[in-house]
Protein backbone atom coordinates (compact mmCIF):
# COMPACT_ATOMS: atom_id res chain seq x y z
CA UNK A 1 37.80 -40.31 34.62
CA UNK A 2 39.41 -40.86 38.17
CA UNK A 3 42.89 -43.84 37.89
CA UNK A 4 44.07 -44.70 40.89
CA UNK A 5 47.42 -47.04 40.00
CA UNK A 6 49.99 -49.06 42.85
CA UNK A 7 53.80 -49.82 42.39
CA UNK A 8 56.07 -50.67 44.61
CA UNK A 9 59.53 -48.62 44.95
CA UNK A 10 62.49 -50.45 46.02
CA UNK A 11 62.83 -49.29 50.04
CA UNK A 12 66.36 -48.42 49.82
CA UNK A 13 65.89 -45.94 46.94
CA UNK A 14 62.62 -43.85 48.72
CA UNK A 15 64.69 -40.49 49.54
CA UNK A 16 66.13 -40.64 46.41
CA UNK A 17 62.54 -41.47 44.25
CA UNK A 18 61.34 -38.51 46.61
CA UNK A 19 64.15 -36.04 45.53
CA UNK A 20 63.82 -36.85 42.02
CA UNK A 21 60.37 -35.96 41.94
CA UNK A 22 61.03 -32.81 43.60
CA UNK A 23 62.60 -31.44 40.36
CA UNK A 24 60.70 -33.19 37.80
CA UNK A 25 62.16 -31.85 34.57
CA UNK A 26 59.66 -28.94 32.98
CA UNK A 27 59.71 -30.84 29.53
CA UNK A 28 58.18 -33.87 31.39
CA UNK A 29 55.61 -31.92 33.45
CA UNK A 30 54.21 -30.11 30.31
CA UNK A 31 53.87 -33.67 27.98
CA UNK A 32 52.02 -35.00 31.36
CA UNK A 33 49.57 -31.34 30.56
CA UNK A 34 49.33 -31.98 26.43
CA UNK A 35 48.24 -35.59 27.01
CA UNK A 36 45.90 -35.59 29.68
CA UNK A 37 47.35 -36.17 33.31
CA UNK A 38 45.54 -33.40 35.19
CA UNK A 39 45.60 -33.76 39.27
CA UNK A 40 48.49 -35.86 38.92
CA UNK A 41 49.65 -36.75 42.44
CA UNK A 42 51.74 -39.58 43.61
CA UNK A 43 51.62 -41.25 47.45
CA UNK A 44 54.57 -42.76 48.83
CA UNK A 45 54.48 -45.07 51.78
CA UNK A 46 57.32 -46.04 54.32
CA UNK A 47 57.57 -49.52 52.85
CA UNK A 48 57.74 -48.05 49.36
CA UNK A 49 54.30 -48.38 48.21
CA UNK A 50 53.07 -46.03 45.53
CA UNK A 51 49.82 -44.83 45.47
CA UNK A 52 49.08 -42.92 41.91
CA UNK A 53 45.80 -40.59 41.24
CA UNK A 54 45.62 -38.86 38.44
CA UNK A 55 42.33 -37.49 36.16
CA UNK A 56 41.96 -37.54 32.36
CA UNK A 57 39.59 -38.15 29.66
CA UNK A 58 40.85 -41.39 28.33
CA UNK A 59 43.69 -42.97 30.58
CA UNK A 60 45.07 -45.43 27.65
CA UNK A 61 45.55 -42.53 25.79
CA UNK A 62 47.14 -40.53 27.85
CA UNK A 63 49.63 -43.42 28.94
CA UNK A 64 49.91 -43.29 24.99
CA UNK A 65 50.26 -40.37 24.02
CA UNK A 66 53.53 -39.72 26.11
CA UNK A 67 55.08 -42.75 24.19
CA UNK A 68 55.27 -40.11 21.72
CA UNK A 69 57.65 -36.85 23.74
CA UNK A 70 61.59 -38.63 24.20
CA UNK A 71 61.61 -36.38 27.69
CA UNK A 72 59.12 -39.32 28.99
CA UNK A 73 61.55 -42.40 27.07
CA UNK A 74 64.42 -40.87 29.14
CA UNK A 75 62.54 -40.09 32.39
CA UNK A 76 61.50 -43.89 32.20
CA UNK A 77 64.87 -45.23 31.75
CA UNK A 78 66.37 -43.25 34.84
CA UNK A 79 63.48 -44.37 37.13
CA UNK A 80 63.36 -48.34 36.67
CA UNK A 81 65.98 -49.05 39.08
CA UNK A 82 63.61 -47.22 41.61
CA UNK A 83 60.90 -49.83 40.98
CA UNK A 84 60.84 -53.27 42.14
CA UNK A 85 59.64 -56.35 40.08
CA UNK A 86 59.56 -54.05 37.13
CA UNK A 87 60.19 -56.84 34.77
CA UNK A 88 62.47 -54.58 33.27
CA UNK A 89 59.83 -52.38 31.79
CA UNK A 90 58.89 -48.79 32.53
CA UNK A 91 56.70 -48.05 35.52
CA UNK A 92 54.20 -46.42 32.69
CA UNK A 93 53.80 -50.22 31.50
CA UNK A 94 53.56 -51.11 35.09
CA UNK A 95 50.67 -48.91 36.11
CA UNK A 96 47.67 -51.46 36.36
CA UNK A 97 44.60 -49.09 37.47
CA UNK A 98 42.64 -49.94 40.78
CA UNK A 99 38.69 -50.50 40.38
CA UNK A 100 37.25 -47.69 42.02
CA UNK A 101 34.55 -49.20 44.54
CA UNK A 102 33.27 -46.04 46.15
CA UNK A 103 33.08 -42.06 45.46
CA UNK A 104 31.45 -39.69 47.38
CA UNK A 105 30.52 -37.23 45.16
């Protein structure tokens, strides 16, 4: 299955949302492999709109299933002040998937 997800990243935290994830911690990237995420890629736009795509065989699951590694509980909690209108829950909570309309394969 193919999730496509939007959130919105405060503007005046982008470079510092964009250096974070350029040393994601090694404990988080290998919970995101054991539950799922594969293809995992984020998109960030000037304005601070995030653009998530990610593959997996059950997305609720995966979402789940890293409920369950503390790496992802503390990950969260660092990266909600990044987020706007968060209503002070973790962007994983947050991620509402887009309908997918059209793919060409």
């Amino acid at each position: 299955m193919r999730v496509c997800f939007t959130l919105q990243v405060r503007p005046e935290k982008l470079e510092e949302y964009k250096n974070r994830h350029a040393q994601v911690w090694p404990e988080m990237l290998d919970a995101l492999r054991q539950t799922g995420w594969r293809n995992y890629t984020l998109f960030l736009k000037g304005d601070g709109m995030l653009v998530g795509y990610l593959e997996t065989d059950d997305f609720e699951k995966a979402r789940e299933g890293m409920k369950n590694f503390p790496v992802n509980a503390l990950w969260q909690a660092e990266m909600m002040e990044f987020f706007a209108a968060n209503d002070d829950k973790p962007a994983d909570d947050n991620m509402a998937p887009l309908e997918e309309v059209f793919h060409l394969d």
